[in-house]
PDB file of N, CA and C in Angstrom:
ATOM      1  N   UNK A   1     -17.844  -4.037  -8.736  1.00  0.00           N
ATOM      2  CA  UNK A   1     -17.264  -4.547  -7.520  1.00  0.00           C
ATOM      3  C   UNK A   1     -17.503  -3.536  -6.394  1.00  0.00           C
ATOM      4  N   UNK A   2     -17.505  -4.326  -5.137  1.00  0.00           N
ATOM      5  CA  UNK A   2     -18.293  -2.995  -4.334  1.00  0.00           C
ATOM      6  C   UNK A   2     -16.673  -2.983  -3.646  1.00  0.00           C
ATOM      7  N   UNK A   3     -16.454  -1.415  -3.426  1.00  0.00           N
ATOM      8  CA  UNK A   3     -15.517  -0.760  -2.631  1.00  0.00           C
ATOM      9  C   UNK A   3     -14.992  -1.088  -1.544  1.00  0.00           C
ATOM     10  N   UNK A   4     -13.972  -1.497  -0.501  1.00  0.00           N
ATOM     11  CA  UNK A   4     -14.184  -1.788   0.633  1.00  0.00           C
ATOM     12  C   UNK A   4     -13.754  -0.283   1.715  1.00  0.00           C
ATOM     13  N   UNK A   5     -14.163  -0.185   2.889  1.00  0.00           N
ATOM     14  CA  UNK A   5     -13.908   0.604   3.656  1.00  0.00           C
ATOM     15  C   UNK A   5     -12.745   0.307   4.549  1.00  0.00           C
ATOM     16  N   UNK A   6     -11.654   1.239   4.711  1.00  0.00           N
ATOM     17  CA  UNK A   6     -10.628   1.192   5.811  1.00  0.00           C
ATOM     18  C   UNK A   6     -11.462   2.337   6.795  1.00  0.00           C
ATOM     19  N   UNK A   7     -11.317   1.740   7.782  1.00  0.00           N
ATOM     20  CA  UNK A   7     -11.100   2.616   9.330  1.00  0.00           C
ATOM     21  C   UNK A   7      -9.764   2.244   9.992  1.00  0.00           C
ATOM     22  N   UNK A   8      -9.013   3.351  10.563  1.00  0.00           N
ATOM     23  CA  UNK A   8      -7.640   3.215  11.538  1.00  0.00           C
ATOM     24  C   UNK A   8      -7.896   4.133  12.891  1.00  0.00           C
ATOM     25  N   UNK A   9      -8.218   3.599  13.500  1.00  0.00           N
ATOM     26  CA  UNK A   9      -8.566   4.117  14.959  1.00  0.00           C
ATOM     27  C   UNK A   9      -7.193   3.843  15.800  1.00  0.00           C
ATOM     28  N   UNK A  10      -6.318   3.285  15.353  1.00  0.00           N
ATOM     29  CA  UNK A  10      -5.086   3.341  16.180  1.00  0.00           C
ATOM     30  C   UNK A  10      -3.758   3.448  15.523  1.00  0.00           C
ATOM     31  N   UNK A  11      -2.552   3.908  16.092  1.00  0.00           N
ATOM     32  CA  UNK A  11      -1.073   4.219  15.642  1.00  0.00           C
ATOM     33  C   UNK A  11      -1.189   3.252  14.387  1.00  0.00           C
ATOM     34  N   UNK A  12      -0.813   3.165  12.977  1.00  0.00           N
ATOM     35  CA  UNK A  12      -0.770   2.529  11.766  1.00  0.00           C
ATOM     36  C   UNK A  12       0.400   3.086  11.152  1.00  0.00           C
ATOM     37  N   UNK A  13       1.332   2.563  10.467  1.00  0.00           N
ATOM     38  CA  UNK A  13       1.791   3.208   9.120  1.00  0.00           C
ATOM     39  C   UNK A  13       1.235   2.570   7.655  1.00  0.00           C
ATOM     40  N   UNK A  14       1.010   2.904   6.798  1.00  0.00           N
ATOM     41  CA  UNK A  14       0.510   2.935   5.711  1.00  0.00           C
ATOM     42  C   UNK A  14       1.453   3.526   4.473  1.00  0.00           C
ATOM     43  N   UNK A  15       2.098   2.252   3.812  1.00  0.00           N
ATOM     44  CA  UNK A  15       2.536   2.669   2.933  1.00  0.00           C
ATOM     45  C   UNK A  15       2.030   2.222   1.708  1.00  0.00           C
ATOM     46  N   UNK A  16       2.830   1.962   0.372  1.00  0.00           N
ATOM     47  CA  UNK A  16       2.864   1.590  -0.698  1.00  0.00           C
ATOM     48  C   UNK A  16       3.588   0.927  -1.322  1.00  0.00           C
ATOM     49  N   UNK A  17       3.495  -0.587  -1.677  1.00  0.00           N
ATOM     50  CA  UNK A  17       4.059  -2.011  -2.311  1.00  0.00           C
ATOM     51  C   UNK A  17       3.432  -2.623  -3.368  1.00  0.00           C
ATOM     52  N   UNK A  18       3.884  -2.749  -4.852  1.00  0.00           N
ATOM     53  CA  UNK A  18       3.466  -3.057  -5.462  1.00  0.00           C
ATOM     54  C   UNK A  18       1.564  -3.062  -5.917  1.00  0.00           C
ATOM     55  N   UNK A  19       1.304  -1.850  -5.685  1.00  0.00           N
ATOM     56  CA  UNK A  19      -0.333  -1.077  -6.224  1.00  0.00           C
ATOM     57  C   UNK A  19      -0.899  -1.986  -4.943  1.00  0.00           C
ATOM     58  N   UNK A  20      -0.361  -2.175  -3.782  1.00  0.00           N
ATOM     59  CA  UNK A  20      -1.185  -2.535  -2.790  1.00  0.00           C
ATOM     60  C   UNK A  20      -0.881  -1.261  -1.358  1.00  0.00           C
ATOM     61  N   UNK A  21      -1.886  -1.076  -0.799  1.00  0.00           N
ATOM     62  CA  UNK A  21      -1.945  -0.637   0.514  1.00  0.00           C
ATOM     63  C   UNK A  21      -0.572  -1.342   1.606  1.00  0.00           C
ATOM     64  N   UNK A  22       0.217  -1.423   2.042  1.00  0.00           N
ATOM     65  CA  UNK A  22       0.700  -1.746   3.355  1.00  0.00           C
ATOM     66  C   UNK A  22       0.263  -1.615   4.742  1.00  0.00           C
ATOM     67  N   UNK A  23       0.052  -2.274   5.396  1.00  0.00           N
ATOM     68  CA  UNK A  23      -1.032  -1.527   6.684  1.00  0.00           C
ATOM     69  C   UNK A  23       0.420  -2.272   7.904  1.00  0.00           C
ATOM     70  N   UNK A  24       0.631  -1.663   8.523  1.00  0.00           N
ATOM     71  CA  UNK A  24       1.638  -2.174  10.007  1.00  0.00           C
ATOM     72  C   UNK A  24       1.028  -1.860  11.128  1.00  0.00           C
ATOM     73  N   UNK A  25       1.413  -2.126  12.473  1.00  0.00           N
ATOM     74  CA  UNK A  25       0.744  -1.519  13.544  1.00  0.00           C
ATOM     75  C   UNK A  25       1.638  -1.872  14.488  1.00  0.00           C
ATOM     76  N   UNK A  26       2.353  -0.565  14.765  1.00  0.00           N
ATOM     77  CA  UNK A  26       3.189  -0.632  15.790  1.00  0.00           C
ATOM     78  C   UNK A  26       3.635  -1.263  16.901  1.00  0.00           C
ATOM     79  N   UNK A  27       2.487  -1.602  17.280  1.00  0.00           N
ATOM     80  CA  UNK A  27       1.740  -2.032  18.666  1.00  0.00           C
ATOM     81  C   UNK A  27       2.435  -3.517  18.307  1.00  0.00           C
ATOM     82  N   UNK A  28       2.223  -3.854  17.699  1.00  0.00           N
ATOM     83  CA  UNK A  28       2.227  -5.140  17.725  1.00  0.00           C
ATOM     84  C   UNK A  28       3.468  -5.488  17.695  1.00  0.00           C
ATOM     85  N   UNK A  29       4.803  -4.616  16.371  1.00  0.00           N
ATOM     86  CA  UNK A  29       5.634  -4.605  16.112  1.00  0.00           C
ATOM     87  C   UNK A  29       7.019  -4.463  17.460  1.00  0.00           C
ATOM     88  N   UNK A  30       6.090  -3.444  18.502  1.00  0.00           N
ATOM     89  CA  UNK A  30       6.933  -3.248  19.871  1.00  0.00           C
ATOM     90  C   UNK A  30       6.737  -4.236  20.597  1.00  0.00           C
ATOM     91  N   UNK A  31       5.617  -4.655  20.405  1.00  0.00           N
ATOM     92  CA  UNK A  31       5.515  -5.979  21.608  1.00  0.00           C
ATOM     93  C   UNK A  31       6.740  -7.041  22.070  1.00  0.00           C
ATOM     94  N   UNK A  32       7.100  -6.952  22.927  1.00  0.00           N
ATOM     95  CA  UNK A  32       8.201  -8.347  23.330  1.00  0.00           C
ATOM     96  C   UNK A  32       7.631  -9.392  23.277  1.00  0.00           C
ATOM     97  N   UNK A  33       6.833  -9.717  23.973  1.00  0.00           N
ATOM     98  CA  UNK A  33       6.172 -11.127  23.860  1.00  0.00           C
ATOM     99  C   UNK A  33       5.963 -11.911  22.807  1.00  0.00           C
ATOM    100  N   UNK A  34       5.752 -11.119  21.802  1.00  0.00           N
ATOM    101  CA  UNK A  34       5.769 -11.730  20.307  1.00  0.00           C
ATOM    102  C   UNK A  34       6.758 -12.424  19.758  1.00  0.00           C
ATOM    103  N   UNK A  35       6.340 -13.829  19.067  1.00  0.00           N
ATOM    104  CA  UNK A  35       7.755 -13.927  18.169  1.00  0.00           C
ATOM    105  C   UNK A  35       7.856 -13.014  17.195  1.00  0.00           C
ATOM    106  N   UNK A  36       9.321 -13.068  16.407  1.00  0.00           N
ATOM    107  CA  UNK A  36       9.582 -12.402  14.902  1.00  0.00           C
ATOM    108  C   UNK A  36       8.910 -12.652  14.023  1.00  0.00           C
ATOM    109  N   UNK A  37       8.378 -14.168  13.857  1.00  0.00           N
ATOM    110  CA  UNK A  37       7.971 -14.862  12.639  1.00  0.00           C
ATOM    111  C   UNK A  37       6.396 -14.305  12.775  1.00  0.00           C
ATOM    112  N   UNK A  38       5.686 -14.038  13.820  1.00  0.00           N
ATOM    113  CA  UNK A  38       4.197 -13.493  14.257  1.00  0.00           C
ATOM    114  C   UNK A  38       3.915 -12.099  13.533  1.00  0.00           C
ATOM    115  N   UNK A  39       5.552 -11.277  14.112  1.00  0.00           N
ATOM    116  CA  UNK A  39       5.274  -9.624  13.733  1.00  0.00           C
ATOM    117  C   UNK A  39       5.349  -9.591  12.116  1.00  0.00           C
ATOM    118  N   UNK A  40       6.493 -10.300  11.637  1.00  0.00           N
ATOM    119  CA  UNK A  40       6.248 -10.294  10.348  1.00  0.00           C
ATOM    120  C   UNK A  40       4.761 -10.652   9.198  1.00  0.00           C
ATOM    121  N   UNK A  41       4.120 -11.271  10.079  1.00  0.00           N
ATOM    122  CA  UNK A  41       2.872 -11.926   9.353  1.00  0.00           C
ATOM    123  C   UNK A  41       1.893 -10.655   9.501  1.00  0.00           C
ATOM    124  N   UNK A  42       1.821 -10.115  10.378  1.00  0.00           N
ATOM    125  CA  UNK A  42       0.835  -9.035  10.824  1.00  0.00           C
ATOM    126  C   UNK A  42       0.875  -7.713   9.897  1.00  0.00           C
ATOM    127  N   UNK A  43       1.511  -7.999   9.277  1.00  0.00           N
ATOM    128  CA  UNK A  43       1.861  -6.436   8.298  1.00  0.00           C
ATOM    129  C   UNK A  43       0.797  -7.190   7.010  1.00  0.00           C
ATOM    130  N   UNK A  44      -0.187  -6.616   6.839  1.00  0.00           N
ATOM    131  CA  UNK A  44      -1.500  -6.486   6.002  1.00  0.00           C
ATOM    132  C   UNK A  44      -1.228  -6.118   4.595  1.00  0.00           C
ATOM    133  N   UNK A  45      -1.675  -6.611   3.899  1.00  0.00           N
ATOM    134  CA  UNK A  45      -2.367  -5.365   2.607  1.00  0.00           C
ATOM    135  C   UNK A  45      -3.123  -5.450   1.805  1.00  0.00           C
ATOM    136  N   UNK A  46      -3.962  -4.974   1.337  1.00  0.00           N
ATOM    137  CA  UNK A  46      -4.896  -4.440   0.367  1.00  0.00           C
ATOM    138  C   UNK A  46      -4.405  -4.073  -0.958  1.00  0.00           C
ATOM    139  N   UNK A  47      -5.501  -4.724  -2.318  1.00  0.00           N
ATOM    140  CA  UNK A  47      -5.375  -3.500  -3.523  1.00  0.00           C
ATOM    141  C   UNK A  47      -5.565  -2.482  -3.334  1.00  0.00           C
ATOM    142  N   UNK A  48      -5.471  -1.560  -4.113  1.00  0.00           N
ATOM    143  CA  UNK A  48      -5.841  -0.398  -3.583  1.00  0.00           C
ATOM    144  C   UNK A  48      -6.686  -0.070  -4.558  1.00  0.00           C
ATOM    145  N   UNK A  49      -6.798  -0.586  -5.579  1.00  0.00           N
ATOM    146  CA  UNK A  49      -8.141  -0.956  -6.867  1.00  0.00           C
ATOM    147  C   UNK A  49      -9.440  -1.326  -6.027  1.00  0.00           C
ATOM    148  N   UNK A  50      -9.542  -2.146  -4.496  1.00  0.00           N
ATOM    149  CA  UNK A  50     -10.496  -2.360  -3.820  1.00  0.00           C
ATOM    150  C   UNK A  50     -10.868  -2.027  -2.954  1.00  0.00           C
ATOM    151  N   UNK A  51      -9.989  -0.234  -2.723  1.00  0.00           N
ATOM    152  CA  UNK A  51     -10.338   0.413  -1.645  1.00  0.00           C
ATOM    153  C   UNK A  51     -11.184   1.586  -2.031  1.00  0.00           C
ATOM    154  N   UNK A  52     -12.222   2.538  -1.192  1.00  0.00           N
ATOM    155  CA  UNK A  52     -12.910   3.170  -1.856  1.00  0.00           C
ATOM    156  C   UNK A  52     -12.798   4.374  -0.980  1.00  0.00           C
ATOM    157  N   UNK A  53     -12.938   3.735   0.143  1.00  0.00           N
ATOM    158  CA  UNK A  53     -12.922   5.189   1.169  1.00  0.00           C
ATOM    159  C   UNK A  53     -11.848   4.347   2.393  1.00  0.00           C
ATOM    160  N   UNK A  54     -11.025   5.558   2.782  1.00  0.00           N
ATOM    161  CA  UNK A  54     -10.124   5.340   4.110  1.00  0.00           C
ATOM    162  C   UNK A  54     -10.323   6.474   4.793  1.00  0.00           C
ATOM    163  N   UNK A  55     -10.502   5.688   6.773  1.00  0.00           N
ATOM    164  CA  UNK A  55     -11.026   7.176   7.365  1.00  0.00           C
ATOM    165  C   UNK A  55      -9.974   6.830   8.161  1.00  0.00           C
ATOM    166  N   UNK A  56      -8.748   8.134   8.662  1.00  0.00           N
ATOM    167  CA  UNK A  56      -8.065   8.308   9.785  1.00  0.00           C
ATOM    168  C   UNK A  56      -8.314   8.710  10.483  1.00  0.00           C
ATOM    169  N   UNK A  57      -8.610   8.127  11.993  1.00  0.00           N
ATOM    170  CA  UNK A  57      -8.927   8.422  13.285  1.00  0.00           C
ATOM    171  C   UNK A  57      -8.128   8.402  14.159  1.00  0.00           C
ATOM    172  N   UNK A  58      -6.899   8.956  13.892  1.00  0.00           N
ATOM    173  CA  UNK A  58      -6.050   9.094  15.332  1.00  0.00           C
ATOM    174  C   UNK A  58      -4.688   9.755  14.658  1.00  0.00           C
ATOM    175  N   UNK A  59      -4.158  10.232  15.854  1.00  0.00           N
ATOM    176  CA  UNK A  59      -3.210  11.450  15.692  1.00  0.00           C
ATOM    177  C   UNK A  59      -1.754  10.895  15.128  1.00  0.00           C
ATOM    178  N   UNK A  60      -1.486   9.431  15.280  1.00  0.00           N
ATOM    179  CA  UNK A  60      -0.352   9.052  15.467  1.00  0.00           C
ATOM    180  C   UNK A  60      -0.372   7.576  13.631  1.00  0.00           C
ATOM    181  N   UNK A  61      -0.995   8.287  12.999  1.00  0.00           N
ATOM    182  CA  UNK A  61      -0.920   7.629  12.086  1.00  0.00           C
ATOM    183  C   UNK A  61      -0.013   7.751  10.982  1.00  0.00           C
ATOM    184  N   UNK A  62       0.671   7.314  10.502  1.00  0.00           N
ATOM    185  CA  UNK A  62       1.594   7.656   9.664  1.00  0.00           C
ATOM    186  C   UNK A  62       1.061   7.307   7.740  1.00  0.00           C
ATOM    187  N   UNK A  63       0.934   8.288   6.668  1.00  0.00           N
ATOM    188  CA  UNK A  63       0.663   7.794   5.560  1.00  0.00           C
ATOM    189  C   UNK A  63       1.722   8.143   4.593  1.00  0.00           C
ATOM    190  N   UNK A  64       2.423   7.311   3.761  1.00  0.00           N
ATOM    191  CA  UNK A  64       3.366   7.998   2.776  1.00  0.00           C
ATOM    192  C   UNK A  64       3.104   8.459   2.108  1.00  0.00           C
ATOM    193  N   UNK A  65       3.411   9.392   0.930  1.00  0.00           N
ATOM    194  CA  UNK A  65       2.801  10.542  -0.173  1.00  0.00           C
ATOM    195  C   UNK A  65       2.127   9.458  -1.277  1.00  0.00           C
ATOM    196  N   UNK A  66       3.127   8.300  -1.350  1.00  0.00           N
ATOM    197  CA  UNK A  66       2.979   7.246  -2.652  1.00  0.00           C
ATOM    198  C   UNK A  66       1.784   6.754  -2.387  1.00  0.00           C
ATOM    199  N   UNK A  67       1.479   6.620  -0.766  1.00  0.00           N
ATOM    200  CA  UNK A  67       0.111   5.787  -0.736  1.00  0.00           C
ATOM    201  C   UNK A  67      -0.831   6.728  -0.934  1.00  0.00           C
ATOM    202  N   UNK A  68      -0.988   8.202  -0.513  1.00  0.00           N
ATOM    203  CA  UNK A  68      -1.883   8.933  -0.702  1.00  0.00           C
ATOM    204  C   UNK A  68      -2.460   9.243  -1.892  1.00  0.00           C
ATOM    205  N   UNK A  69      -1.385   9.400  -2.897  1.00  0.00           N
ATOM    206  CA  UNK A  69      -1.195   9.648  -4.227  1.00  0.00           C
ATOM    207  C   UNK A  69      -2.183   8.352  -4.874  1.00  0.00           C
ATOM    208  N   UNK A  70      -1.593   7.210  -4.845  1.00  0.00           N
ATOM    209  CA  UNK A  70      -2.346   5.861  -5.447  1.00  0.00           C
ATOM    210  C   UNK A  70      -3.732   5.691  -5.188  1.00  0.00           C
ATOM    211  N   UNK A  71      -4.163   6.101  -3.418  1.00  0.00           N
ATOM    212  CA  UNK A  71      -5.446   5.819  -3.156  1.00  0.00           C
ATOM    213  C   UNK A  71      -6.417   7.246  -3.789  1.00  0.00           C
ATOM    214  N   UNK A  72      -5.700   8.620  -4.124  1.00  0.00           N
ATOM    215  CA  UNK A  72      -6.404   9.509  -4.859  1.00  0.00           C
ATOM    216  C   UNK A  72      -6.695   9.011  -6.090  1.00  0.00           C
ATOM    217  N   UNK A  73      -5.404   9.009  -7.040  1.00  0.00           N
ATOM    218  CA  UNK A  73      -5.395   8.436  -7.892  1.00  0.00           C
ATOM    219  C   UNK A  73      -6.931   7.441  -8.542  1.00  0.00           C
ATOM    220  N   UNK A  74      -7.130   6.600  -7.597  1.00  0.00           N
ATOM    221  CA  UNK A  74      -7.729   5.200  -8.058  1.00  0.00           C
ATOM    222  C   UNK A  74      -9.396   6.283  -7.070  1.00  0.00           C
ATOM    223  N   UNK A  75      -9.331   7.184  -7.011  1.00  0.00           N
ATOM    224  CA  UNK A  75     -10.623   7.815  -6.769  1.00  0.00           C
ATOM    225  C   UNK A  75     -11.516   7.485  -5.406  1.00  0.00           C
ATOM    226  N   UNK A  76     -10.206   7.098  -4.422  1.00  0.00           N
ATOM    227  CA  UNK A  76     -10.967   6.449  -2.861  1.00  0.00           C
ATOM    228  C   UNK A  76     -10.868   8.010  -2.226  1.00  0.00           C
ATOM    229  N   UNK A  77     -11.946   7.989  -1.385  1.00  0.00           N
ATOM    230  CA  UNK A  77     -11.932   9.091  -0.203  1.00  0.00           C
ATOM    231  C   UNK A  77     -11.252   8.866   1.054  1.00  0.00           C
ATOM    232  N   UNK A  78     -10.833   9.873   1.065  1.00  0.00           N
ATOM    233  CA  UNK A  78      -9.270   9.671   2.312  1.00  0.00           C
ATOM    234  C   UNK A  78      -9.792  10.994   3.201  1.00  0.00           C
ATOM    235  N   UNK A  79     -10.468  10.189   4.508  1.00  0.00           N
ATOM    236  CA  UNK A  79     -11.250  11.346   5.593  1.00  0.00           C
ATOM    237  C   UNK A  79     -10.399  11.100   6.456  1.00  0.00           C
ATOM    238  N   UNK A  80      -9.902  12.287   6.716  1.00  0.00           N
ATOM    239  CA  UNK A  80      -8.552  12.801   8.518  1.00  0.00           C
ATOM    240  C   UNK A  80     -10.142  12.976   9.599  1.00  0.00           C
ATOM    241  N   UNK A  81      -9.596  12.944  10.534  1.00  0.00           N
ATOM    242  CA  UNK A  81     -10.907  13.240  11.898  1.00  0.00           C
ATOM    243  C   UNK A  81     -10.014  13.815  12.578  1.00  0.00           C
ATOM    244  N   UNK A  82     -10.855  14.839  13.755  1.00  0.00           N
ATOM    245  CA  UNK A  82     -10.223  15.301  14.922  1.00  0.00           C
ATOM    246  C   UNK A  82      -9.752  14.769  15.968  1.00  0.00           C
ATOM    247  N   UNK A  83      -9.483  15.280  17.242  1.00  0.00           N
ATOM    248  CA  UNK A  83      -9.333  14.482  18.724  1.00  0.00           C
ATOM    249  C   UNK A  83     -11.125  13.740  18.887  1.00  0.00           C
ATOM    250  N   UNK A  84     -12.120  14.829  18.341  1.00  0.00           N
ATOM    251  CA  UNK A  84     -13.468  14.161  18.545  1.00  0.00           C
ATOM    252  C   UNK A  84     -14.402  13.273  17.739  1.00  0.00           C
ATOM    253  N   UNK A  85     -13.472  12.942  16.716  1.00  0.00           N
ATOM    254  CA  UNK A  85     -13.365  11.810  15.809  1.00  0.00           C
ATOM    255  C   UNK A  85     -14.779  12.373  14.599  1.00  0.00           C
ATOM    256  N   UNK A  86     -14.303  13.354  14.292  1.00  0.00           N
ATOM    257  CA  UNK A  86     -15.060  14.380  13.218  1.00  0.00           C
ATOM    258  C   UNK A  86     -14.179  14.771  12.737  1.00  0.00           C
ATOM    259  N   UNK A  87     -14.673  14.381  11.022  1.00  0.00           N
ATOM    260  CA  UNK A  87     -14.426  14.795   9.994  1.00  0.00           C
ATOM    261  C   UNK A  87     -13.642  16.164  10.323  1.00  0.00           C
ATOM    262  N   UNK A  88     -12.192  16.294   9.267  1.00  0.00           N
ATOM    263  CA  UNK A  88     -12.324  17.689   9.192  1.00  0.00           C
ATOM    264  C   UNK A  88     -11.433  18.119   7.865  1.00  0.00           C
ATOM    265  N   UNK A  89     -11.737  16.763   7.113  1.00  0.00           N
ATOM    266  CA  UNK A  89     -10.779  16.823   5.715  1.00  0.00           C
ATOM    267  C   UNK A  89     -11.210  15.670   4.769  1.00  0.00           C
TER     268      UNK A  89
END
């Protein structure tokens, strides 16, 4: 099975639910304009059996230990970037 790639180029939290990824996005979650029933749908997730590599690109990302742990675990590469969006982990 081929791997899939995460990129997060903007504010995310990322947790861990039942051996899946959680993906949220703030942005969306603050929005007024939104209904409730909208923000609730927008919260994502992934196996994490079908993730291979995740790259964080921005300062304001949030990851829990459980998710870090699971996506090591299951042998995905987990790349942090700088302000100049280079690698530095």
């Amino acid at each position: 099975m081929i791997k899939k790639t995460l990129y997060f180029g903007n504010p995310a939290y990322l947790s861990l639910r039942n051996a899946q990824l959680v993906i949220k996005l703030p942005e969306v979650e603050k929005c007024a304009s939104l209904s409730e029933g909208f923000k609730k749908q927008t919260g994502a997730t992934k196996p994490i059996k079908d993730i291979g590599v995740v790259v964080l690109d921005h300062k304001q990302i949030t990851i829990r230990s459980g998710a870090m742990e699971a996506l090591l675990e299951n042998k995905c590469a987990v790349v942090t970037c700088d302000s100049r969006s280079m690698p530095v982990g």
